[in-house]
Protein backbone atom coordinates (compact mmCIF):
# COMPACT_ATOMS: atom_id res chain seq x y z
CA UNK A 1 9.31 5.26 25.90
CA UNK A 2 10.21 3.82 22.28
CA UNK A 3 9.85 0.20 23.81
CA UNK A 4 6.76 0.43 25.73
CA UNK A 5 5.30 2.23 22.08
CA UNK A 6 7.15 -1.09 19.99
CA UNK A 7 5.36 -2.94 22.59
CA UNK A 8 2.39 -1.30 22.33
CA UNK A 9 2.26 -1.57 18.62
CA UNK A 10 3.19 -5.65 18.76
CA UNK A 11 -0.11 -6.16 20.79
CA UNK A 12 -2.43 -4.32 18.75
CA UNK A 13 -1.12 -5.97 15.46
CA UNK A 14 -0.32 -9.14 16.84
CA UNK A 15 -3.94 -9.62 18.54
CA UNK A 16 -6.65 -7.07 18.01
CA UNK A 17 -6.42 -5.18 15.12
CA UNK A 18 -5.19 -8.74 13.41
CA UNK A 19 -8.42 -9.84 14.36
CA UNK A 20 -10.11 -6.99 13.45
CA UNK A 21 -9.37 -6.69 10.53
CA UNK A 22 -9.32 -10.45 9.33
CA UNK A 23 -12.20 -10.90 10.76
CA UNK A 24 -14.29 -7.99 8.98
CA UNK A 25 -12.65 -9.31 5.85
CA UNK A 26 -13.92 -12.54 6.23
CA UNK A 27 -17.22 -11.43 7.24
CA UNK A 28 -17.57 -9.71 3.66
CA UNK A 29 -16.08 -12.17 1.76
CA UNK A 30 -18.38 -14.40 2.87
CA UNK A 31 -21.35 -12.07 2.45
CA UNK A 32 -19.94 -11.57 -0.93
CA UNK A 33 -19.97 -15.54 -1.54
CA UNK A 34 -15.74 -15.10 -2.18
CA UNK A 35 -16.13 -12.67 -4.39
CA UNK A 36 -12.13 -12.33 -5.06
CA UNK A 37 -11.98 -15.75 -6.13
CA UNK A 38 -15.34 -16.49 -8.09
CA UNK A 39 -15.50 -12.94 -9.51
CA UNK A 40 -12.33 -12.59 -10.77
CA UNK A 41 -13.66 -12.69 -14.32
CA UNK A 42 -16.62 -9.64 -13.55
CA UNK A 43 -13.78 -8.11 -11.56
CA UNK A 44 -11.18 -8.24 -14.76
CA UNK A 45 -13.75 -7.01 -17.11
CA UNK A 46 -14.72 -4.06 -15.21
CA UNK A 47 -11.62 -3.02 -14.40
CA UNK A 48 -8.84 -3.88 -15.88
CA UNK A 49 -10.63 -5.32 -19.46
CA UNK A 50 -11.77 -1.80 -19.85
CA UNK A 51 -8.33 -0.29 -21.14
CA UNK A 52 -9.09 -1.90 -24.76
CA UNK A 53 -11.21 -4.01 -26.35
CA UNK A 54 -14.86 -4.20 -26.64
CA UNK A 55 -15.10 -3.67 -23.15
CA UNK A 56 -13.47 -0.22 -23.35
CA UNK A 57 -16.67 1.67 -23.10
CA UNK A 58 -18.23 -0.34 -20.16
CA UNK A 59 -16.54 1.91 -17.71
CA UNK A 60 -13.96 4.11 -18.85
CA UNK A 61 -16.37 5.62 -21.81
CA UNK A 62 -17.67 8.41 -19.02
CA UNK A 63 -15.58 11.57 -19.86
CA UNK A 64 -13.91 13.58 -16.52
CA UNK A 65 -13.80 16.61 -16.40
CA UNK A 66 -11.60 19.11 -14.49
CA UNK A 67 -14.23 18.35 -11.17
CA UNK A 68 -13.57 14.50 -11.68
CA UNK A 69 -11.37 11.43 -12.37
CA UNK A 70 -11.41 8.67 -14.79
CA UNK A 71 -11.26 5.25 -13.00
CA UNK A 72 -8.01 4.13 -13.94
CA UNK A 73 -6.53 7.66 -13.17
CA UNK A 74 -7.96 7.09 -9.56
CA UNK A 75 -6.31 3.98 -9.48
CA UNK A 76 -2.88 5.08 -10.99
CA UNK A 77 -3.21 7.94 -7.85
CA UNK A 78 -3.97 5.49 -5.56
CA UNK A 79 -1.21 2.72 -6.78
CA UNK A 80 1.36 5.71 -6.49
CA UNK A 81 1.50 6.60 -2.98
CA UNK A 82 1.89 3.08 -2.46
CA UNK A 83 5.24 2.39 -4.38
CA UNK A 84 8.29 3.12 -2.58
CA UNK A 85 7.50 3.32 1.15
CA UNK A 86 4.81 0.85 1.11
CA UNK A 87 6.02 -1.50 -1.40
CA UNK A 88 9.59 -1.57 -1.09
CA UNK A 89 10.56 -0.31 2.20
CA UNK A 90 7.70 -1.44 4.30
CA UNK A 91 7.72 -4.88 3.06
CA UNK A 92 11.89 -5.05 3.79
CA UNK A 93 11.25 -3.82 7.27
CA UNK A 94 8.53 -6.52 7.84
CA UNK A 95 10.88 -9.01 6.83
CA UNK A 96 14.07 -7.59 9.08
CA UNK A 97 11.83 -7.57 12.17
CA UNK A 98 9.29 -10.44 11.65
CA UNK A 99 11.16 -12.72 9.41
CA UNK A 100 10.30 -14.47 6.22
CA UNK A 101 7.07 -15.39 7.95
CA UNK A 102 6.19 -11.98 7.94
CA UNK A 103 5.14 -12.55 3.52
CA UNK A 104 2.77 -15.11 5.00
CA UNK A 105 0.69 -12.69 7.01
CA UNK A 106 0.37 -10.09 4.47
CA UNK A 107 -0.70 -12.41 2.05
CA UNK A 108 -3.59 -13.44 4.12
CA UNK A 109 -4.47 -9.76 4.80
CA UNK A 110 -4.55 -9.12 0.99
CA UNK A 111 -6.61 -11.95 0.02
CA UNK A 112 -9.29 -10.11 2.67
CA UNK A 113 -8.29 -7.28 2.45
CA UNK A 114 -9.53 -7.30 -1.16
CA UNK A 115 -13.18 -7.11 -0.38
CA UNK A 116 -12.69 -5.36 2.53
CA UNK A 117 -11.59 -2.65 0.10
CA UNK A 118 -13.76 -2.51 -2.52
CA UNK A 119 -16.51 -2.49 0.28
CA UNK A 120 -14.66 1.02 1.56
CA UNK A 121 -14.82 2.52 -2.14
CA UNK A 122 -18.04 1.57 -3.49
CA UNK A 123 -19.62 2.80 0.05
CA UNK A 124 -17.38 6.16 -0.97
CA UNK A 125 -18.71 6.45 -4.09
CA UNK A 126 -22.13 5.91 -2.69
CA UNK A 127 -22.54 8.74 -0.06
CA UNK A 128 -19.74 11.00 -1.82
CA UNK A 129 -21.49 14.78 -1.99
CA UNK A 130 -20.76 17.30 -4.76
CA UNK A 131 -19.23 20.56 -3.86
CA UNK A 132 -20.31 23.97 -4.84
CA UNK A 133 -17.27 23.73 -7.16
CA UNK A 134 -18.51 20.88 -9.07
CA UNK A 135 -16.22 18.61 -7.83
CA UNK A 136 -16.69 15.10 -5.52
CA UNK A 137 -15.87 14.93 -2.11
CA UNK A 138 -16.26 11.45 -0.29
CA UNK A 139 -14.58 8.62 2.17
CA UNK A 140 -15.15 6.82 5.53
CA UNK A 141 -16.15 10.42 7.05
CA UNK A 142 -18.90 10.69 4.98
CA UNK A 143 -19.92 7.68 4.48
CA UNK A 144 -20.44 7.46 8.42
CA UNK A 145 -22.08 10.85 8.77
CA UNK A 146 -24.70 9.62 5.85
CA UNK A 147 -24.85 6.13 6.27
CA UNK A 148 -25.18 5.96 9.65
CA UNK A 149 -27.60 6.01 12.84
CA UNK A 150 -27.34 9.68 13.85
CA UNK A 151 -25.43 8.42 17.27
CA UNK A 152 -22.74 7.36 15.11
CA UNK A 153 -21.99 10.90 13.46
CA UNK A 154 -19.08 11.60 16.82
CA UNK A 155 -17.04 8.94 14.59
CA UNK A 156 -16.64 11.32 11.08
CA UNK A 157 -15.17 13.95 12.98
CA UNK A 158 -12.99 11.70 14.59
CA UNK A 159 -12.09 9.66 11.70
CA UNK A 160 -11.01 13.33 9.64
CA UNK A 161 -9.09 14.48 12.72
CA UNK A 162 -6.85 11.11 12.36
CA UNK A 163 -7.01 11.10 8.70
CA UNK A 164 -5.06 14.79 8.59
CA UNK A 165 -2.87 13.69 10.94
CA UNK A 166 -2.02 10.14 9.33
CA UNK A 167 -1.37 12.32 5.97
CA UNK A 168 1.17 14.47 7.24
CA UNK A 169 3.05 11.98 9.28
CA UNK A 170 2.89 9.55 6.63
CA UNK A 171 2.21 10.45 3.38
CA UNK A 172 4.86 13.03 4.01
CA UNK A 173 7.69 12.39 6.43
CA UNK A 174 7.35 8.25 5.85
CA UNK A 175 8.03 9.60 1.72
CA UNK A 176 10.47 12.00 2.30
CA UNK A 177 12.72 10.17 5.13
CA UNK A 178 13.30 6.71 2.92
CA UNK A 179 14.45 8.74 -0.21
CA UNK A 180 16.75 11.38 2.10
CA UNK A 181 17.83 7.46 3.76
CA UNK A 182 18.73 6.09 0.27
CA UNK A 183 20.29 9.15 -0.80
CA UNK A 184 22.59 9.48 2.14
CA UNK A 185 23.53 5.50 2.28
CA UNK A 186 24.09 5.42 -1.81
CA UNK A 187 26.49 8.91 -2.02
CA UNK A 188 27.83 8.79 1.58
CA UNK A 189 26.35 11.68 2.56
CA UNK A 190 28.14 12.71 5.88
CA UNK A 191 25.22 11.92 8.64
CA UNK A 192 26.05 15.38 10.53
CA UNK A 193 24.23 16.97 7.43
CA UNK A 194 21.92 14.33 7.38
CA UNK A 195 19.03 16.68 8.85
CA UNK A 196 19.71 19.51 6.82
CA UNK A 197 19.62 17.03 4.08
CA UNK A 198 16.09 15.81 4.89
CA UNK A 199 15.01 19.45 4.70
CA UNK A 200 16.22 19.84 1.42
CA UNK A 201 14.81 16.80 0.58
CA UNK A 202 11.28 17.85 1.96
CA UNK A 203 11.62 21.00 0.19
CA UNK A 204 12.57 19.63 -3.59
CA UNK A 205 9.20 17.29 -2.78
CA UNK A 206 7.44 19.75 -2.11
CA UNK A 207 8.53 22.11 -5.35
CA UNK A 208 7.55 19.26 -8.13
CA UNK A 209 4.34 18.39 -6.13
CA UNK A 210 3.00 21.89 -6.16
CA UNK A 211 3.59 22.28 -10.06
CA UNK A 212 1.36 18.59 -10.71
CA UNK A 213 -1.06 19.87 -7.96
CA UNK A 214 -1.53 23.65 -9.05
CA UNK A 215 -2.42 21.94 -12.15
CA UNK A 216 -5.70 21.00 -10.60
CA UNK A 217 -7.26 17.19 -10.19
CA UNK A 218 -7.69 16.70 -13.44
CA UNK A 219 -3.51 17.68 -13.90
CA UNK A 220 -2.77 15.09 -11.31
CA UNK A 221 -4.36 11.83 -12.40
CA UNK A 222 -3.08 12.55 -15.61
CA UNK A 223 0.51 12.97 -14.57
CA UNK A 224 -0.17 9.59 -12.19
CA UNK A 225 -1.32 7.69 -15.01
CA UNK A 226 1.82 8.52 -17.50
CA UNK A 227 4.21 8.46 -15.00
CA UNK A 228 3.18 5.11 -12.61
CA UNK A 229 3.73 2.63 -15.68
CA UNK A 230 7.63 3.81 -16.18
CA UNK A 231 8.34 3.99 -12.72
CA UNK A 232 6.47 0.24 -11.64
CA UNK A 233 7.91 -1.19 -15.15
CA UNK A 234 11.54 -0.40 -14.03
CA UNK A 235 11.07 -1.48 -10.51
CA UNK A 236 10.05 -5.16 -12.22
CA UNK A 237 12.89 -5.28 -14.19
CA UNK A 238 15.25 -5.02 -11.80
CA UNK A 239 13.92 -6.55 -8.44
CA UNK A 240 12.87 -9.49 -11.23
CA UNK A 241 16.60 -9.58 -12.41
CA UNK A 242 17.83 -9.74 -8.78
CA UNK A 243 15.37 -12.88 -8.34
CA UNK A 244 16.42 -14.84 -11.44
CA UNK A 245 20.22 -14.15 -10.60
CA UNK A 246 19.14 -16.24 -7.61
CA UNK A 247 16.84 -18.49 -9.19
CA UNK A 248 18.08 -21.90 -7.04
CA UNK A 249 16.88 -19.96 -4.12
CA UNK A 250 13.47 -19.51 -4.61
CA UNK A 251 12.41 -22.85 -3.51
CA UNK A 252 13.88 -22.37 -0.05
CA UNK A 253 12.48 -18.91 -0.63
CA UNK A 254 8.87 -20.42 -0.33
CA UNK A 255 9.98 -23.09 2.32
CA UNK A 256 10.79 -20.29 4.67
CA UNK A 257 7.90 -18.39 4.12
CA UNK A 258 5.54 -21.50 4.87
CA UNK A 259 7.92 -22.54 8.32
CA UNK A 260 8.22 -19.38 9.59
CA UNK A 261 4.75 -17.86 9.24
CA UNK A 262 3.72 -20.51 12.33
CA UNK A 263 7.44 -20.79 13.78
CA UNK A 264 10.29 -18.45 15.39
CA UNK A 265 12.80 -17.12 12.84
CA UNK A 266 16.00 -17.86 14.82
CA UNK A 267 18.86 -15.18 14.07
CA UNK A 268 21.09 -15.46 11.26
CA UNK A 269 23.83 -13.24 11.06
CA UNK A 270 22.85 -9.50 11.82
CA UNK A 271 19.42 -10.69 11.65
CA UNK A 272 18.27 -10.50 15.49
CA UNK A 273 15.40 -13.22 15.10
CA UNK A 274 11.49 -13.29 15.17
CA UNK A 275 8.50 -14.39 16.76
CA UNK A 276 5.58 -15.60 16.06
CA UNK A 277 3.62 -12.70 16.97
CA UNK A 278 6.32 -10.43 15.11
CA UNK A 279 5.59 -12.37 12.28
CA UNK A 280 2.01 -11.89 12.45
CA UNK A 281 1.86 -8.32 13.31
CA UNK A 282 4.65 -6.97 11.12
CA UNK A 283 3.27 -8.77 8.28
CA UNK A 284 -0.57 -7.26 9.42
CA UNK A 285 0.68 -3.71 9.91
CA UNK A 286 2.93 -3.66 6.67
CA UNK A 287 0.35 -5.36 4.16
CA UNK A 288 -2.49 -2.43 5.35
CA UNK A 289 0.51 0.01 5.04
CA UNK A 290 0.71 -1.19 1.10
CA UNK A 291 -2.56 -1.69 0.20
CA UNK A 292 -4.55 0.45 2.51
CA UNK A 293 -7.53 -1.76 3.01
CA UNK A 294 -9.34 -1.30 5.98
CA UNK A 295 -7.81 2.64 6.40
CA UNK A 296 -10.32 4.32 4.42
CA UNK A 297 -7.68 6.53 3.07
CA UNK A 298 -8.02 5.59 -0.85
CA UNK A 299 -11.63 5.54 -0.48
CA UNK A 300 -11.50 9.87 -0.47
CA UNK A 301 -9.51 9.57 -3.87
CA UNK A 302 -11.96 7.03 -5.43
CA UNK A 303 -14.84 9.43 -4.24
CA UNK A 304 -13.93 11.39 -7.02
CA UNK A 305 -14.19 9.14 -9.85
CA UNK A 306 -16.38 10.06 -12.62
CA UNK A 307 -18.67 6.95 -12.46
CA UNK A 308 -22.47 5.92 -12.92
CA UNK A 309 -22.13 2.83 -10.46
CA UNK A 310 -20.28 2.86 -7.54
CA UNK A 311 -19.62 -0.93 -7.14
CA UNK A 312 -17.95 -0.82 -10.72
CA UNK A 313 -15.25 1.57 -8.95
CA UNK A 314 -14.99 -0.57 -5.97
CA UNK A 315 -13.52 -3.30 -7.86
CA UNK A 316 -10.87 -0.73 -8.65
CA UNK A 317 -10.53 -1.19 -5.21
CA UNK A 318 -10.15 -4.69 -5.29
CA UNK A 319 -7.51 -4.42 -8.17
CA UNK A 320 -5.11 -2.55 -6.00
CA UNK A 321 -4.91 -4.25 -3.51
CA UNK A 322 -3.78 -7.47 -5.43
CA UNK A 323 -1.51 -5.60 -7.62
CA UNK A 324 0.05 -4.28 -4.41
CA UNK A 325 0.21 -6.66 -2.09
CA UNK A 326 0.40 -9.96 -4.38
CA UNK A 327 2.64 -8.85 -7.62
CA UNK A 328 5.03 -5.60 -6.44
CA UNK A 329 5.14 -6.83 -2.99
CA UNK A 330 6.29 -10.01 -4.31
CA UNK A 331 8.88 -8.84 -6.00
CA UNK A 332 10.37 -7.04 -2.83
CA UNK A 333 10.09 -10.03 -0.85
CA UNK A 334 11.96 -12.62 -3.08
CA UNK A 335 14.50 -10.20 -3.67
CA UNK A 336 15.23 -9.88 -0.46
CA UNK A 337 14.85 -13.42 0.21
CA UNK A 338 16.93 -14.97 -2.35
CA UNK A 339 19.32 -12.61 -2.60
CA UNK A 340 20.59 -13.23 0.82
CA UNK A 341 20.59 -9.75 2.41
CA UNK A 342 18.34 -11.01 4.91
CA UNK A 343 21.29 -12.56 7.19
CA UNK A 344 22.47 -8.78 7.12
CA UNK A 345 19.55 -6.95 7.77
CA UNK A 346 19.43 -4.35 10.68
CA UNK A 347 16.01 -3.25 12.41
CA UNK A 348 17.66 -0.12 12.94
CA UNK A 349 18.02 0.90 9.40
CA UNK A 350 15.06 2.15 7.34
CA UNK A 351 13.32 -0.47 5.45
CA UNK A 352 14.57 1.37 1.73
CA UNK A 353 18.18 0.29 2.92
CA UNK A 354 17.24 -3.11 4.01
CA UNK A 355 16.26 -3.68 0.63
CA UNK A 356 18.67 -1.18 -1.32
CA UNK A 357 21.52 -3.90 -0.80
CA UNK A 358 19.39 -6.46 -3.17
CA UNK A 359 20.36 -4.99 -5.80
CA UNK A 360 24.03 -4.02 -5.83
CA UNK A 361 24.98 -7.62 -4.37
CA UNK A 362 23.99 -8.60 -7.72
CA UNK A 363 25.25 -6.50 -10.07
């Protein structure tokens, strides 16, 4: 059953949804004349240029409320449901099942993926309604209820039903799994407790999330915006450490990347080996698993920015997506890659522990 789904799951990321999604990518980036690469500077200044300066007030001048969100706390929310599982263990499993080439692919699905992202928040912002409570409710489920032929309205139901179930099954067992699978391989944690563990795990998560949530929106992209910049800064530090340690293998790093994005991996030590189409598809299915673009799912947290134009909050969009999938991303990957864990990776291990071993083989 496990193989037929692995199978399954190859063929849709190898072939279709890799099309599917490149291809709607390309088709707005060149509708939006590259818009990633020519519009960097309108993107910077509307995004990021508005923390200080004289561009402070373009954007980040509007004032939320308890009903609302400032930009860049909708993009500090965003950003941190994407470190840890996304960043670190999703792009170490991508690399012990599709190889080095595997950085290759997500690459390319970033440098879409960036406009295919900003297209799913600014159409958020767009058709977003306001509740009776004053605050803003929006995503891909409203956006295709309002946007929409009238035919088309089947799809928001359906696209809710999968969204609840994706947020269970991911947002919380994906979370809650890797740290309970760190936990137990750092501290030896003896694996016939290992469930019972889990639990505990799930419940402590569930403890300090319900004193930031309780606290209302407002509480939480506050506590995302203070705590995301320790927590991302650290990260740096030490995967960056872990890279210069290995500095004389970051050429080869690169060499690998390039070779093996078009070209099996062949297996070194525990590493089993990789295709092509592994390649492709874990490095497809990982990069949207970082960055989210083309899943709709941080469009429903940008609907409730506190903004006059929704294209300016779309480039927020934009911004992630870079900053996850070409800068933390990165750091994962060379890690990994220089550091020589690689040759000892197991597919059978979560991808937190494929990359855990980075770390202490340096110090």
């Amino acid at each position: 059953m496990l193989n037929t789904i692995l199978a399954v799951f190859e063929f849709l990321w190898g072939g279709p949804l890799f099309i599917l999604l490149t291809g709607v990518g390309l088709y707005f980036t060149i509708r939006l004349r590259f818009f990633q690469i020519f519009g960097l500077g309108k993107i910077y200044r509307y995004t990021i240029g508005t923390l200080a300066g004289k561009n402070k007030q373009e954007t980040l001048g509007e004032a939320a409320s308890g009903k609302s969100l400032k930009s860049i706390e909708v993009a500090a929310t965003v950003l941190s449901g994407s470190l840890g599982a996304g960043t670190i263990a999703g792009v170490a499993a991508a690399i012990a099942v599709g190889g080095p080439g595997a950085v290759f692919w997500m690459w390319i699905i970033a440098t879409v993926g960036m406009l295919t992202k900003m297209v799913e928040v600014t159409l958020a912002v767009r058709y977003r309604v306001k509740g009776e409570n004053g605050e803003y409710y929006g995503g891909p489920m409203h956006y295709i209820k309002r946007g929409l032929a009238r035919k088309w309205a089947p799809l928001a139901g359906i696209y809710a039903t999968a969204l609840m179930i994706l947020v269970v099954t991911d947002a919380c067992f994906v979370q809650t799994n890797t740290m309970a699978a760190v936990i137990h391989y750092t501290f030896g944690v003896p694996t016939i407790a290992i469930g019972l563990f889990i639990i505990a795990i799930g419940l402590f998560i569930i403890a300090i999330g319900a004193l930031v949530i309780f606290k209302g929106l407002a509480g939480l992209g506050k506590f995302c915006t203070y705590a995301l910049p320790p927590i991302t800064l650290a990260y740096f530090i030490g995967t960056a450490w872990v890279i210069i340690d290995n500095y004389q293998a970051i050429p080869q790093a690169f060499a690998d990347i390039a070779h093996y994005a078009f070209a099996p991996a062949p297996a070194v030590g525990g590493f089993i080996g990789s295709s092509i189409m592994q390649a492709i598809s874990k490095g497809a299915s990982r990069g949207i698993f970082t960055n989210e673009a083309g899943m709709g799912t941080s469009a429903t947290v940008h609907a409730t920015a506190n903004v006059d134009y929704p294209f300016r909050q779309g480039m927020w969009g934009a911004v992630e997506v870079f900053f996850v999938s070409m800068i933390t991303c990165n750091f994962t990957a060379f890690a990994v890659l220089t550091s020589g864990v690689r040759r000892f990776l197991n597919v059978h291990k979560t991808g937190f522990i494929c990359a855990y071993p980075a770390s202490p083989s340096v110090i």
